[in-house]
Protein backbone atom coordinates (compact mmCIF):
# COMPACT_ATOMS: atom_id res chain seq x y z
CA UNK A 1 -2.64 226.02 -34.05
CA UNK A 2 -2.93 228.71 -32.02
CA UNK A 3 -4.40 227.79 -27.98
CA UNK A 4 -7.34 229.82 -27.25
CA UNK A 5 -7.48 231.60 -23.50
CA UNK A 6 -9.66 229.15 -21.60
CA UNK A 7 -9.25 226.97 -24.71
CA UNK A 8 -8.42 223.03 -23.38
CA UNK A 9 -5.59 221.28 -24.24
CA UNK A 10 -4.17 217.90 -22.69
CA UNK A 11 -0.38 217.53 -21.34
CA UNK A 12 1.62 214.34 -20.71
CA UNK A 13 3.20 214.61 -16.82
CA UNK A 14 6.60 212.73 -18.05
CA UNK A 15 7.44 215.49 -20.88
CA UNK A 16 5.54 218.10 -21.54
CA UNK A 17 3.61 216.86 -24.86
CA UNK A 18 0.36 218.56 -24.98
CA UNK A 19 -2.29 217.93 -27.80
CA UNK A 20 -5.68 218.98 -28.61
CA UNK A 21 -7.47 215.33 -27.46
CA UNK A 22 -6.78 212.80 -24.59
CA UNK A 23 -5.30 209.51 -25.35
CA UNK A 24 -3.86 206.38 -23.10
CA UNK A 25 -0.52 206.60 -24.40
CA UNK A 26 1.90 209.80 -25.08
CA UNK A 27 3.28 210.24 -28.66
CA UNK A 28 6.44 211.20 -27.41
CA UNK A 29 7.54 209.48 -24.51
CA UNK A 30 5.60 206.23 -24.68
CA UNK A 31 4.25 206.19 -21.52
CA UNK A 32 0.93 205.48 -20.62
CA UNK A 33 -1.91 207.63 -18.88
CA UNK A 34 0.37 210.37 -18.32
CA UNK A 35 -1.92 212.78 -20.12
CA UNK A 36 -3.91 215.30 -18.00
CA UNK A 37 -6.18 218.76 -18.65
CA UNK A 38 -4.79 221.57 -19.07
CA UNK A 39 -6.39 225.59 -19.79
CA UNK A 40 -4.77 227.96 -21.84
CA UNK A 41 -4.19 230.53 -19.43
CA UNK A 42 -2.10 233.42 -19.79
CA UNK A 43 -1.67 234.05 -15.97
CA UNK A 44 -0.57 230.36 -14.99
CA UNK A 45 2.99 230.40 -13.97
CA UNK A 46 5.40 228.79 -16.88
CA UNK A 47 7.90 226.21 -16.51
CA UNK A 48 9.67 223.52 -18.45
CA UNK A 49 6.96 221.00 -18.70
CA UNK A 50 3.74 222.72 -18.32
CA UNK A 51 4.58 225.38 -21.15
CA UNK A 52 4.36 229.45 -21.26
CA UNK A 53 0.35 230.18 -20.08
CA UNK A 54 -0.76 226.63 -19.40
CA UNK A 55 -2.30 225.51 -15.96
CA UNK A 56 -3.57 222.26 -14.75
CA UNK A 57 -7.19 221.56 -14.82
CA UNK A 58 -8.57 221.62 -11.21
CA UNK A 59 -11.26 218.74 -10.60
CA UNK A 60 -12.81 218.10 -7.46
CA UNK A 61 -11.84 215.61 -5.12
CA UNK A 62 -14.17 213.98 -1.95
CA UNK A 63 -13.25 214.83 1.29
CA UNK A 64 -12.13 211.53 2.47
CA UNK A 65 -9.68 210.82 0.02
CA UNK A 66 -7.59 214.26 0.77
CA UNK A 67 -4.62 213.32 3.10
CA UNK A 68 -4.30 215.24 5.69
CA UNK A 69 -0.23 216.56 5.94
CA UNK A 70 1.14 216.84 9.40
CA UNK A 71 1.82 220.28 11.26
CA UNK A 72 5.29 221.37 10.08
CA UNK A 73 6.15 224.47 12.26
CA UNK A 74 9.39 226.80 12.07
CA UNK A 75 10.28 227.96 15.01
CA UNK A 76 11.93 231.51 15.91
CA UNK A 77 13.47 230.65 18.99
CA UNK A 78 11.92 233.62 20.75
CA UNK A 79 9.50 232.14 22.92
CA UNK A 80 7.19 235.40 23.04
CA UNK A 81 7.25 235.36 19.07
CA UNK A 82 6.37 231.73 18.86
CA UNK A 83 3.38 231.53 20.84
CA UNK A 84 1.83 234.49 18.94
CA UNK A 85 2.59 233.06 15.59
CA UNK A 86 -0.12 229.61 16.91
CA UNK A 87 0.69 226.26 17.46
CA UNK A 88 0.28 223.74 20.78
CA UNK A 89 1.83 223.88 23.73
CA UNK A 90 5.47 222.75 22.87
CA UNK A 91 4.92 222.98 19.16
CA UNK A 92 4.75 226.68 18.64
CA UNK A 93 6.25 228.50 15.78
CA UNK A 94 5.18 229.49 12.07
CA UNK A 95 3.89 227.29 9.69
CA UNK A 96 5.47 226.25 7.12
CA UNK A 97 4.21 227.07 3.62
CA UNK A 98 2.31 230.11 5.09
CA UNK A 99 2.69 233.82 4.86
CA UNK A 100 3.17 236.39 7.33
CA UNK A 101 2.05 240.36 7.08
CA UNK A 102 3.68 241.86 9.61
CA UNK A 103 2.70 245.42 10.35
CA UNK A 104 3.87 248.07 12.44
CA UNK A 105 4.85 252.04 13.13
CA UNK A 106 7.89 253.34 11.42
CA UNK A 107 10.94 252.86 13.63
CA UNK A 108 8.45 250.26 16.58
CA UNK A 109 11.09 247.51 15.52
CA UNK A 110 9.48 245.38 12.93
CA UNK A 111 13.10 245.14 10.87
CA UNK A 112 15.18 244.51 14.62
CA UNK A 113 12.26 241.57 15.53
CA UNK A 114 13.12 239.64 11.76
CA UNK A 115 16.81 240.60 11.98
CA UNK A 116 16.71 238.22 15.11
CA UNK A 117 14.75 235.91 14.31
CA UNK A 118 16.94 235.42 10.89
CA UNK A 119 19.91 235.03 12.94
CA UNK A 120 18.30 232.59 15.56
CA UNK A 121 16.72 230.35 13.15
CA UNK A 122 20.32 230.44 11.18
CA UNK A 123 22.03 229.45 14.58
CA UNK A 124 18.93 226.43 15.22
CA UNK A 125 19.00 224.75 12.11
CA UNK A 126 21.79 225.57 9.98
CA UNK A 127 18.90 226.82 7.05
CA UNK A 128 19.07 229.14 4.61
CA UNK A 129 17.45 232.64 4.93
CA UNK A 130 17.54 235.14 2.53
CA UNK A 131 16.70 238.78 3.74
CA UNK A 132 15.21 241.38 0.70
CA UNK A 133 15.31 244.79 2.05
CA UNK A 134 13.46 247.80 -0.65
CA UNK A 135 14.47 250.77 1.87
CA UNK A 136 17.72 249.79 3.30
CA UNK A 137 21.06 249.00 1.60
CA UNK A 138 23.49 246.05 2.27
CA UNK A 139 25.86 247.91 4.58
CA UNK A 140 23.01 249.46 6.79
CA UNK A 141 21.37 245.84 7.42
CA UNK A 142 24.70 244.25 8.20
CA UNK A 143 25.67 247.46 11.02
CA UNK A 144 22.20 246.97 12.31
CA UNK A 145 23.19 243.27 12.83
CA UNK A 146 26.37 244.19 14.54
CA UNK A 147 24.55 245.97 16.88
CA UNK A 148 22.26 243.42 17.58
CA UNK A 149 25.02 241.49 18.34
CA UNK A 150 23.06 238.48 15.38
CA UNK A 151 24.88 235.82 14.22
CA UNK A 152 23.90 236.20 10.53
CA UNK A 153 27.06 236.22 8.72
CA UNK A 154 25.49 233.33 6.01
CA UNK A 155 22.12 235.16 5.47
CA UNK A 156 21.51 236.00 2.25
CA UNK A 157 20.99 239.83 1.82
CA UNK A 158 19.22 240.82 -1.37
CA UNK A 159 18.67 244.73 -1.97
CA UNK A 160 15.98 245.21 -4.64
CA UNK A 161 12.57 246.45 -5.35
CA UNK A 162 12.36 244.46 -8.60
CA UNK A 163 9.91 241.07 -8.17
CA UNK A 164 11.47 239.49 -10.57
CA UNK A 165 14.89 239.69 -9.02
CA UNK A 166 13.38 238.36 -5.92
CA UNK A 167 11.89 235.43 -7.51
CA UNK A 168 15.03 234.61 -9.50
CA UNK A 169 16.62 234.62 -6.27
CA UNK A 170 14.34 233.00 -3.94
CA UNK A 171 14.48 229.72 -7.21
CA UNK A 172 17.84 229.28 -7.19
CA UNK A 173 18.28 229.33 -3.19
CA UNK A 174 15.29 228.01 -2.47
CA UNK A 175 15.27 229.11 1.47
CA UNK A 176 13.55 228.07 4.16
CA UNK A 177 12.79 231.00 5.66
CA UNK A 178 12.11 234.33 2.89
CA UNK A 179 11.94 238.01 5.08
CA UNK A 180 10.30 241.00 2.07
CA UNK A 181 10.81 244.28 4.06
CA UNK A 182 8.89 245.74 3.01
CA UNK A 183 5.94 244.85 0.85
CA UNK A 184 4.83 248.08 -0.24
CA UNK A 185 8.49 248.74 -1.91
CA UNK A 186 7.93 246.10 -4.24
CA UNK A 187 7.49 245.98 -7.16
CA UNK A 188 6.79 244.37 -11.41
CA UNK A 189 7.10 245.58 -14.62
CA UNK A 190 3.67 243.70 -15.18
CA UNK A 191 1.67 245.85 -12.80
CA UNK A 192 3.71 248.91 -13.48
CA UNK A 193 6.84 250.93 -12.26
CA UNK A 194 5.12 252.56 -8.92
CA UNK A 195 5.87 250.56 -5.64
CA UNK A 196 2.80 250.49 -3.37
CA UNK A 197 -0.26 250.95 -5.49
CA UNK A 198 -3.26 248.94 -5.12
CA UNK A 199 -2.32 246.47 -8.15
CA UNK A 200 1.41 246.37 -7.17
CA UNK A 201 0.31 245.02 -3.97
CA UNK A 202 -2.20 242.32 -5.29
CA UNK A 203 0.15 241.49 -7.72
CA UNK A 204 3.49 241.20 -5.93
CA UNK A 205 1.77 239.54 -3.13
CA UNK A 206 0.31 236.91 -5.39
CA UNK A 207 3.43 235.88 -6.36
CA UNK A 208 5.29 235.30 -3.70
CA UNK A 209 2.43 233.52 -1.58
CA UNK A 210 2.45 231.67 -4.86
CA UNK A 211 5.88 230.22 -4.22
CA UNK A 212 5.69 229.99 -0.12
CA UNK A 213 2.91 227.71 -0.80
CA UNK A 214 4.78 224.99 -3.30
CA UNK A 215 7.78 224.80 -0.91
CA UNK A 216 8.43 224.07 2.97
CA UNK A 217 8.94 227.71 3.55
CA UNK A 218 8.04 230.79 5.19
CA UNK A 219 7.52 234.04 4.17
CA UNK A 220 7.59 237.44 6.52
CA UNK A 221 6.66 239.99 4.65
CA UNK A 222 6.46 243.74 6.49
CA UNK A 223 3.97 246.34 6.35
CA UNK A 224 3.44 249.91 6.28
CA UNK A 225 0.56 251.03 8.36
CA UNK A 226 -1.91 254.25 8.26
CA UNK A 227 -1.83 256.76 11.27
CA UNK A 228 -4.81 255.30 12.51
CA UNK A 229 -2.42 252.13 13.16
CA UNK A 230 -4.00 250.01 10.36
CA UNK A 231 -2.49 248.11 7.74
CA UNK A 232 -1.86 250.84 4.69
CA UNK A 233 -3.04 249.50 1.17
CA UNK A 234 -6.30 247.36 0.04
CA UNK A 235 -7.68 244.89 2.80
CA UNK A 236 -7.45 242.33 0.21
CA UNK A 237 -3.80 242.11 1.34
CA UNK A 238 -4.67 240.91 4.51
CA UNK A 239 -7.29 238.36 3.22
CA UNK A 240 -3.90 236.76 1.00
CA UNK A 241 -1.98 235.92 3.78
CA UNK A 242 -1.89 233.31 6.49
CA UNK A 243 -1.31 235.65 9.36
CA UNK A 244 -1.54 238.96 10.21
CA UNK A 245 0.67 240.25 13.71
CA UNK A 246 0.16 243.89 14.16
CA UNK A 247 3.51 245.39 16.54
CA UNK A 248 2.55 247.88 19.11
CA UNK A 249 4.00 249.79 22.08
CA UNK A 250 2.79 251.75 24.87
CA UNK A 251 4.90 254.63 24.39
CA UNK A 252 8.13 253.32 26.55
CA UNK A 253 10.34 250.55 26.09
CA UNK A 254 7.49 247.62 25.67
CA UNK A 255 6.34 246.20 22.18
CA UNK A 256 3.48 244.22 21.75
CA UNK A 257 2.87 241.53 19.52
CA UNK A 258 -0.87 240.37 18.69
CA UNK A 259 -2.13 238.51 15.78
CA UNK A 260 -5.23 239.89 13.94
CA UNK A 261 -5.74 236.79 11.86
CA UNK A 262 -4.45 233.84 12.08
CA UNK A 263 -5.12 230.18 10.42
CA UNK A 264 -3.00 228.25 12.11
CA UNK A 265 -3.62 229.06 15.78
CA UNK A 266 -5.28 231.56 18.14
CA UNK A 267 -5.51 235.26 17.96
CA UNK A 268 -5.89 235.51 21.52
CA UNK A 269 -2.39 235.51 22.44
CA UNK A 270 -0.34 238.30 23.24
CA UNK A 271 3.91 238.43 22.97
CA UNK A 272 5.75 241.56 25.65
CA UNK A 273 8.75 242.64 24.35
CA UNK A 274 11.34 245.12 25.98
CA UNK A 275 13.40 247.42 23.90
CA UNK A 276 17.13 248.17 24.53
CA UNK A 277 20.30 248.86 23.45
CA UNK A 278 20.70 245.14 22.19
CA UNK A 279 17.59 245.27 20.32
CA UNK A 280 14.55 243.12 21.68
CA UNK A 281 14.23 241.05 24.79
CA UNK A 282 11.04 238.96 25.60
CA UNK A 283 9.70 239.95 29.08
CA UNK A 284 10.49 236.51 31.30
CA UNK A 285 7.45 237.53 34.20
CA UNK A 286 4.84 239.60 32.56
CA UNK A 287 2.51 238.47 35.01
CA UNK A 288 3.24 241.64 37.45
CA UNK A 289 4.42 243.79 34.31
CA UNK A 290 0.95 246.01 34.56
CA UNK A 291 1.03 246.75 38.87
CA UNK A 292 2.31 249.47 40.08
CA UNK A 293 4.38 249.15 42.93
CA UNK A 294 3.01 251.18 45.74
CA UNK A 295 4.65 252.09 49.33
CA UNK A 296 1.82 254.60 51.12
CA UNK A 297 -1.37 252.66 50.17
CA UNK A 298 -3.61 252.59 46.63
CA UNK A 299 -5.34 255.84 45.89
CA UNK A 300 -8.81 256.69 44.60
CA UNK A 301 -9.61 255.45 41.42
CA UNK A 302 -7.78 251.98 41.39
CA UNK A 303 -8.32 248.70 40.12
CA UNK A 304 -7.54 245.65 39.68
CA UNK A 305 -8.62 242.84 37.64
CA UNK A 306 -7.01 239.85 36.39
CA UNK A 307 -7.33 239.52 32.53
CA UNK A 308 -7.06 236.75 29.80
CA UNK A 309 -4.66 237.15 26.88
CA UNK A 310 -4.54 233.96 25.08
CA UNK A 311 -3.39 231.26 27.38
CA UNK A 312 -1.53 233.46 29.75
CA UNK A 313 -3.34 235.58 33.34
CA UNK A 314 -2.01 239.02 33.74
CA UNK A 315 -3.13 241.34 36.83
CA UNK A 316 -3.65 244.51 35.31
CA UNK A 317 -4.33 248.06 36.82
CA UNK A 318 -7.08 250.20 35.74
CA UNK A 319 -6.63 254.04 36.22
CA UNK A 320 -9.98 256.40 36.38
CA UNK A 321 -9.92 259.86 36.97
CA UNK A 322 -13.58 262.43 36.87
CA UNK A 323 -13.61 265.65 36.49
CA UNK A 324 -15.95 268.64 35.78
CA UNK A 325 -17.29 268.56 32.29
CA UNK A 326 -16.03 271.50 30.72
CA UNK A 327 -18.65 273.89 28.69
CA UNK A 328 -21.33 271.02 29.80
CA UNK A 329 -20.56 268.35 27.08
CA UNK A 330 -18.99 265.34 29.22
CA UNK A 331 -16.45 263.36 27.20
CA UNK A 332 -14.87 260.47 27.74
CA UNK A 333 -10.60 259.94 27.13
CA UNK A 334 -9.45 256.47 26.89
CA UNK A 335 -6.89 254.66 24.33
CA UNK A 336 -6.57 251.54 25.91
CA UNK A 337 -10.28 250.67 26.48
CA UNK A 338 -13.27 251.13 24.11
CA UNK A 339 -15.00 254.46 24.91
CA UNK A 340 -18.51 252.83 24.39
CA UNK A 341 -17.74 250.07 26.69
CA UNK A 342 -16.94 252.80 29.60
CA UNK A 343 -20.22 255.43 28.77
CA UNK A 344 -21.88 252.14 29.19
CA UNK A 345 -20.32 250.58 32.52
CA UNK A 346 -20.97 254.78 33.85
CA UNK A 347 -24.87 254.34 32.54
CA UNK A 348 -25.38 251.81 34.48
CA UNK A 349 -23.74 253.12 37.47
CA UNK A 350 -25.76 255.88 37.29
CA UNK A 351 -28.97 254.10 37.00
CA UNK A 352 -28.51 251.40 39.12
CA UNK A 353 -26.11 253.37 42.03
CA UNK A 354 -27.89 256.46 41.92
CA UNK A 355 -23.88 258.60 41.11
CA UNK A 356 -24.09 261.06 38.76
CA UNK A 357 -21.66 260.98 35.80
CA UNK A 358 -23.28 263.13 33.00
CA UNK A 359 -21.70 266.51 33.81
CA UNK A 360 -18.12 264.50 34.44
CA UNK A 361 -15.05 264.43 31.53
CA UNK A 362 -13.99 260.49 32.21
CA UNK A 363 -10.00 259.75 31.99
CA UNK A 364 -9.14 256.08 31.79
CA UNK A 365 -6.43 254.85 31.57
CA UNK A 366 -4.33 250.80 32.17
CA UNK A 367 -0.47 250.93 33.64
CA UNK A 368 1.47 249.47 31.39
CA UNK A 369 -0.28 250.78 27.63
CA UNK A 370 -2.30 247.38 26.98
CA UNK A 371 -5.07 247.23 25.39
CA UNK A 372 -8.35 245.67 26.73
CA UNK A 373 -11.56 244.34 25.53
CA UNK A 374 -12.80 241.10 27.69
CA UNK A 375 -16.28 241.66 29.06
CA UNK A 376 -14.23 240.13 32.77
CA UNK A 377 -13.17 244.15 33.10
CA UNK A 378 -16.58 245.69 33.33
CA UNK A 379 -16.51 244.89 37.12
CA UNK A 380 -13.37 246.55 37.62
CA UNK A 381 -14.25 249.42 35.38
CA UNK A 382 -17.52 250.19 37.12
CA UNK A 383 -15.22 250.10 40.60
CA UNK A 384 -13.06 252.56 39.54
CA UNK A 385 -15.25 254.68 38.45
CA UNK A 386 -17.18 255.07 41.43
CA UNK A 387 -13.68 255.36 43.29
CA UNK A 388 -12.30 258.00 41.52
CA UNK A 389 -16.29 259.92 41.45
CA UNK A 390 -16.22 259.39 45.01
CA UNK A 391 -12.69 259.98 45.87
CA UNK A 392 -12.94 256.75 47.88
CA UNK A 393 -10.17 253.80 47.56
CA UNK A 394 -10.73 250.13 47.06
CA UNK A 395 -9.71 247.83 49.90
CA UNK A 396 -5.82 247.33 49.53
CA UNK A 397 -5.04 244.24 48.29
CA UNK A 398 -8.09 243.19 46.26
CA UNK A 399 -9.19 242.54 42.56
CA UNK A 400 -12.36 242.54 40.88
CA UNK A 401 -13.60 240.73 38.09
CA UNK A 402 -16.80 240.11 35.98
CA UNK A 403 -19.15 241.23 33.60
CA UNK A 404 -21.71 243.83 34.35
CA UNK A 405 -25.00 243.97 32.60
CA UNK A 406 -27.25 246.70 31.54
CA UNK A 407 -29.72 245.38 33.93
CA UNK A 408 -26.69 245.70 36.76
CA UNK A 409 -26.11 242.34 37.14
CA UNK A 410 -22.24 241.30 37.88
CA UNK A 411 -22.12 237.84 35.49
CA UNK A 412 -20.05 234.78 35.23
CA UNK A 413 -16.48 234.93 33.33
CA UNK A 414 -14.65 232.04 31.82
CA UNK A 415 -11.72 230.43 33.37
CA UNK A 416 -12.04 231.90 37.14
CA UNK A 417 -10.13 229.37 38.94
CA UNK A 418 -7.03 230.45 37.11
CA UNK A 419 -7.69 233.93 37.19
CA UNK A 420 -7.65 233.68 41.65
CA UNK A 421 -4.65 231.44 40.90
CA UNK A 422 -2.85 233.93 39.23
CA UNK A 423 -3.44 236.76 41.63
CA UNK A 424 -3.12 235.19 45.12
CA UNK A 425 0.44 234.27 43.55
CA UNK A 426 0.60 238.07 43.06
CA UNK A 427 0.21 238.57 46.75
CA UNK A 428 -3.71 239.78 45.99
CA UNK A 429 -5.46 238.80 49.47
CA UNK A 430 -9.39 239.32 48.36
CA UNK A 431 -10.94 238.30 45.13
CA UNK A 432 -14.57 239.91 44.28
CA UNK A 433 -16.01 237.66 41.92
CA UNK A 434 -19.84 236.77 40.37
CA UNK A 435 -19.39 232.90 41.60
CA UNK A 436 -18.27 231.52 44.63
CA UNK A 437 -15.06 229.76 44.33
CA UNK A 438 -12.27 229.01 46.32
CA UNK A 439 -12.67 231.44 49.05
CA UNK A 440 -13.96 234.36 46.61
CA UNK A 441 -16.19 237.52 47.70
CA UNK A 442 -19.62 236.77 45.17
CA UNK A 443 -21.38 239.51 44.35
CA UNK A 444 -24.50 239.24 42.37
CA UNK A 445 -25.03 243.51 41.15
CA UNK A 446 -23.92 246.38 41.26
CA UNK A 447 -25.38 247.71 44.23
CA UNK A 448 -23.63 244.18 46.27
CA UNK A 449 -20.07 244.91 44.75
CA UNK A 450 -20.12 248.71 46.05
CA UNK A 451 -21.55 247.53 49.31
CA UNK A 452 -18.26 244.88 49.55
CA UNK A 453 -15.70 247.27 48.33
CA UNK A 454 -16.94 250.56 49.79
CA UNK A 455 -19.64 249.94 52.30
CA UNK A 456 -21.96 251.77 50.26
């Protein structure tokens, strides 16, 4: 009799029997309650015993009775990679049976980062790794690794865009650690012959999270990304996966690693990477990485505020500059800071301080090419600002740090005590902060932190 899609059928666990009704004992095999649900469903993955197109029957389970696994973690060995990919302190590292979307600019160093981390995990544990490439052949990978100077001599290297080739492969090695690079080169006869459309995507995707997730595995799979630096192809892409670390640079040697998404730890954390001739180096002491060393004195227009990024302090610099508005339509140029966050810090500087910044172009700018967004900045913003407006410096040595209101308040941040921790260690000598602590300058507006720093 022919199954009907959706049609149910049940199927003995021990060998595969299935028939139309449920009964204690199997037919075939003799043994007893081995018979479960099954649907008829053409998309269900085949195999021996459960038959071409048949899936088991999902029933719901309480709560209390699901046992919760312990946190298996793979670990890179790259310290800076680790703590971006989540975990506790000690325990960081990807999870196993997740997936990873790793996206990036062409030629940032997406294919040198996994190239490592093959070779370290291969040195660590002795596992096996196996390496698909869509865009690069055999002989290019392994001169790449050469020059990385990677120990990856037993990697498996698999040059295909086919997913079933993959799959055959990644069944009868069954690796612990699977690198697709990239994605969008992928591709099945049963969604077409076109790499990177919307359905090859989905599809592909599908089923190789499908197999990461049956097995103590993980899967790196990179991405091609828009010129507006986002992920290219359908967001759904991004909902599939585990984790999703976006790779950027500041337009020297530095890479940065951030996660967008992440289920297994934070997405606050933030991995500094150096680029060289040996391929990529984590950054020991990025505490001091965003100061400029000065000899003659900080000019007009400095900063300094000490930021949160994850679980790590950094002292960065912020960088104003005001000019003339040019054919009287102000604008504001900034990459590294949101532009409403400064036309808002500069409304209520001009409100509240009585400086006029209307008929000004803004400029800013923070050494070093990171990107900020904490609310602690505002402070520091607003002080710049008026610097650079006024062509006045801030007091050498000294940071700034809280969040300004539209009202011009100067409010609490989180976490002060190690944010004055971290820069007296950086030889910072005066701290203007909203709350008195530990031999801070507190300043309650806006009008109190330009009378401190300026003796306005």
């Amino acid at each position: 009799m022919a199954k009907k899609k959706g049609s149910t059928l049940y199927r003995c666990a021990s060998c595969g029997y299935t028939q139309p009704a449920w009964l204690g004992r199997c037919p075939q095999c003799g043994e007893w309650n081995t018979l479960e649900a099954c649907i008829a469903d053409p998309n269900a993955a085949t195999s021996a015993i459960n038959g071409a197109g048949m899936a088991v029957k999902a029933l719901p389970v309480p709560l209390r009775t699901v046992a919760q696994e312990a946190e298996s973690r793979l670990q890179t060995g790259t310290e800076e990679f680790d703590r971006v990919l989540g975990g506790s302190h000690g325990a960081y590292g990807a999870m196993k049976r997740s997936a990873i979307l790793l996206g990036g600019e062409p030629g940032i160093g997406k294919s040198t980062l996994l190239l490592q981390t093959a070779s370290t995990v291969i040195a660590r544990s002795s596992c096996t790794v196996l390496y698909v490439s869509g865009e690069e052949s055999a002989s290019q990978i392994k001169g790449r690794a050469q020059r990385l100077n990677a120990h990856a001599d037993s990697m498996e290297i698999l040059c295909t865009m086919r997913l079933e080739d993959i799959l055959d492969a990644l069944d009868s090695l069954t690796p612990a650690l699977v690198i697709i690079d990239s994605i969008q080169t992928v591709y099945s006869v049963q969604a077409g012959l076109v790499p990177g459309t919307m359905n090859q995507l989905k599809y592909c995707a599908n089923e190789l999270i499908g197999w990461v997730k049956e097995r103590d595995s993980v899967l790196f799979m990179t991405a091609h990304v828009t010129k507006e630096g986002l992920i290219a192809g359908p967001k759904s892409l991004e909902h599939m996966v585990d984790t999703v670390i976006s790779f950027e640079h500041s337009g020297d040697s530095f890479r940065f690693l951030r996660a967008a998404k992440n289920r297994f730890g934070s997405v606050d954390e933030l991995g500094i990477f150096k680029m060289d001739d040996s391929g990529l180096k984590p950054v020991a002491d990025p505490s001091s990485l965003f100061i400029t060393r000065r000899k003659s004195g900080t000019p007009a227009g400095i900063a300094y505020v000490p930021v949160f990024e994850g679980s790590r302090v950094f002292v960065v610099e912020v960088q104003a500059l005001t000019v003339p508005a040019k054919a009287s339509l102000s604008r504001v140029y900034s990459d590294r800071v949101d532009s409403a966050r400064i036309n808002r810090v500069a409304a209520v500087l001009e409100k509240r301080a009585g400086i006029q910044f209307s008929d000004q172009d803004l400029y800013i700018n923070i050494a070093g090419g990171i990107r900020l967004s904490e609310s602690a900045i505002d402070a520091a913003l607003a002080a710049a600002l008026y610097s650079a407006r006024t062509d006045i410096p801030l007091p050498e040595r000294a940071v700034v740090v809280g969040e300004l209101s539209l009202a011009g308040e100067i409010r609490p941040v989180t976490k002060l005590k190690q944010r004055i921790k971290t820069a007296r260690e950086l030889g910072f000598t005066q701290v203007v902060a909203p709350e008195k602590e530990d031999g801070t300058t507190a300043v309650e507006n806006i009008k109190s932190l330009l009378s401190v720093l300026f003796k306005k």
